[in-house]
Protein backbone atom coordinates (compact mmCIF):
# COMPACT_ATOMS: atom_id res chain seq x y z
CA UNK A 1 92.80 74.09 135.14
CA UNK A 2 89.67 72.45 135.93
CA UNK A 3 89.44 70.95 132.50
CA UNK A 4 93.02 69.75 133.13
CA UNK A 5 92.15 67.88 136.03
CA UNK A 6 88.92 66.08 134.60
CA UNK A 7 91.03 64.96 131.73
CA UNK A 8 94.07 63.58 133.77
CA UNK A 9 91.96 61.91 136.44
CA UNK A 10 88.21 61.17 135.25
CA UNK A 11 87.33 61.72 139.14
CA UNK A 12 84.46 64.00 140.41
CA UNK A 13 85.90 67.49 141.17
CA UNK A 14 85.48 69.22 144.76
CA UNK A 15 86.31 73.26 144.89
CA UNK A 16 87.60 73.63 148.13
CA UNK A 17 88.36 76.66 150.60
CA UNK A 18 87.47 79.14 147.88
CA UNK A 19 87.38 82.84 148.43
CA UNK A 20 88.56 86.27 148.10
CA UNK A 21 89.64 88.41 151.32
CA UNK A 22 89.37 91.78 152.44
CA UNK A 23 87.85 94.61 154.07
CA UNK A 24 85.51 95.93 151.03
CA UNK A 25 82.54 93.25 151.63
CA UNK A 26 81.05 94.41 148.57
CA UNK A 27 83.83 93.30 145.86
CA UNK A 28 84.58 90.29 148.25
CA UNK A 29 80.83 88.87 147.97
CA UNK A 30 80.71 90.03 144.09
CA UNK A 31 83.62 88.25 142.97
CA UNK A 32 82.63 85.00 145.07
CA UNK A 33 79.56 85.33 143.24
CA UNK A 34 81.43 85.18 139.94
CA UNK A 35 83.73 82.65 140.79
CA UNK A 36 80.30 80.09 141.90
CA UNK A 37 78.24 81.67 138.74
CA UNK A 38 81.53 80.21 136.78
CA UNK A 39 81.90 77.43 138.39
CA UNK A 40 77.84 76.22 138.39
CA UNK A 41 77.82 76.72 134.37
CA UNK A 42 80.74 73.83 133.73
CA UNK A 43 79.56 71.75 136.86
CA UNK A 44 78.19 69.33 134.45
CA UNK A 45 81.15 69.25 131.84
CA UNK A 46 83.42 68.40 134.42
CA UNK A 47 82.13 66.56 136.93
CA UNK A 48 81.94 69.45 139.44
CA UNK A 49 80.41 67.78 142.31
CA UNK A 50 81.01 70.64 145.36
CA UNK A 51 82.53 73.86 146.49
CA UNK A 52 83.13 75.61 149.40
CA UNK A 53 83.55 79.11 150.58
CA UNK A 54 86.87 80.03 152.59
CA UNK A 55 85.33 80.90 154.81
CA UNK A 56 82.61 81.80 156.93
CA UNK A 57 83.76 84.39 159.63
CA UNK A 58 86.69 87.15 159.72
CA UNK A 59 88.86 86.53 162.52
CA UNK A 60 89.35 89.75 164.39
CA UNK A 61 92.12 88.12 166.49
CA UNK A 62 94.07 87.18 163.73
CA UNK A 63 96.73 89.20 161.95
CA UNK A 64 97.23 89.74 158.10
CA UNK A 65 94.42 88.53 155.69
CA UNK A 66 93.02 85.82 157.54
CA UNK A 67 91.28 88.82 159.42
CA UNK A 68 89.16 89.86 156.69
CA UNK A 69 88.46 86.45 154.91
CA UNK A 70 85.31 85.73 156.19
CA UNK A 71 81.96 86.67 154.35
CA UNK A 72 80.62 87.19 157.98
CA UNK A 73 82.04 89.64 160.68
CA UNK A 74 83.86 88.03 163.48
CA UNK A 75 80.44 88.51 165.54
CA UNK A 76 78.35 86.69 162.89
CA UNK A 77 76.90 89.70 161.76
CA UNK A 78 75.77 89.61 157.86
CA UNK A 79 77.71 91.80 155.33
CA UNK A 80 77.20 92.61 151.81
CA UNK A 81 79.62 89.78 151.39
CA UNK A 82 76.92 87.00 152.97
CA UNK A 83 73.98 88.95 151.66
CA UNK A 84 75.16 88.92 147.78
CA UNK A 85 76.06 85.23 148.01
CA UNK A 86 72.53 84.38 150.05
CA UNK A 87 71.14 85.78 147.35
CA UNK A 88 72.86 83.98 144.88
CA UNK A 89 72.24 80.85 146.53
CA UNK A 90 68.32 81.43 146.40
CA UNK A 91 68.23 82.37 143.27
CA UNK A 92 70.20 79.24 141.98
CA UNK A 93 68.88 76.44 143.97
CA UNK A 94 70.56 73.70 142.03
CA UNK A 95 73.73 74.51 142.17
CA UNK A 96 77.09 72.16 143.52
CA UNK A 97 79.06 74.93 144.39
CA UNK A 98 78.24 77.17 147.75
């Protein structure tokens, strides 16, 4: 898809609202992880310029998955979620997508 959109357009790519939801903030953090380790090796090939995680608290007030999207609790609290990708994030310092 990415690839697709390089081709047709020849514009700089943004990765917006990205993310996984859920309760388990293990597998959430591990497969945003993935998706920026992914994303980080083309970044070059295809002009990836940015990306964003969707998003940064769960709302508690909310119904349905956009309770549990967060990769912090709906107090601010860290979870493994926020812990896997702050590690990620030191570890690659030169990265475009966060």
């Amino acid at each position: 898809m990415v690839g697709t959109l390089h081709d047709l357009f020849h514009r700089p790519i943004w990765i917006t609202e990205f993310g996984t939801y859920g309760a388990d903030k293990t597998s959430l953090g591990a497969t945003d992880v993935k998706m920026m380790d992914k994303w980080n090796a083309i970044a070059t090939q295809y002009d990836i310029v940015a990306g964003q995680i969707y998003e940064l608290l769960d709302q508690s007030e909310q119904s349905g998955i956009e309770a549990v999207f967060g990769i912090y609790d709906s107090n601010g609290n860290t979870t493994a979620a926020s812990n896997q990708i702050k590690t990620f994030l030191t570890e690659h310092p030169g990265g475009v997508v966060y």
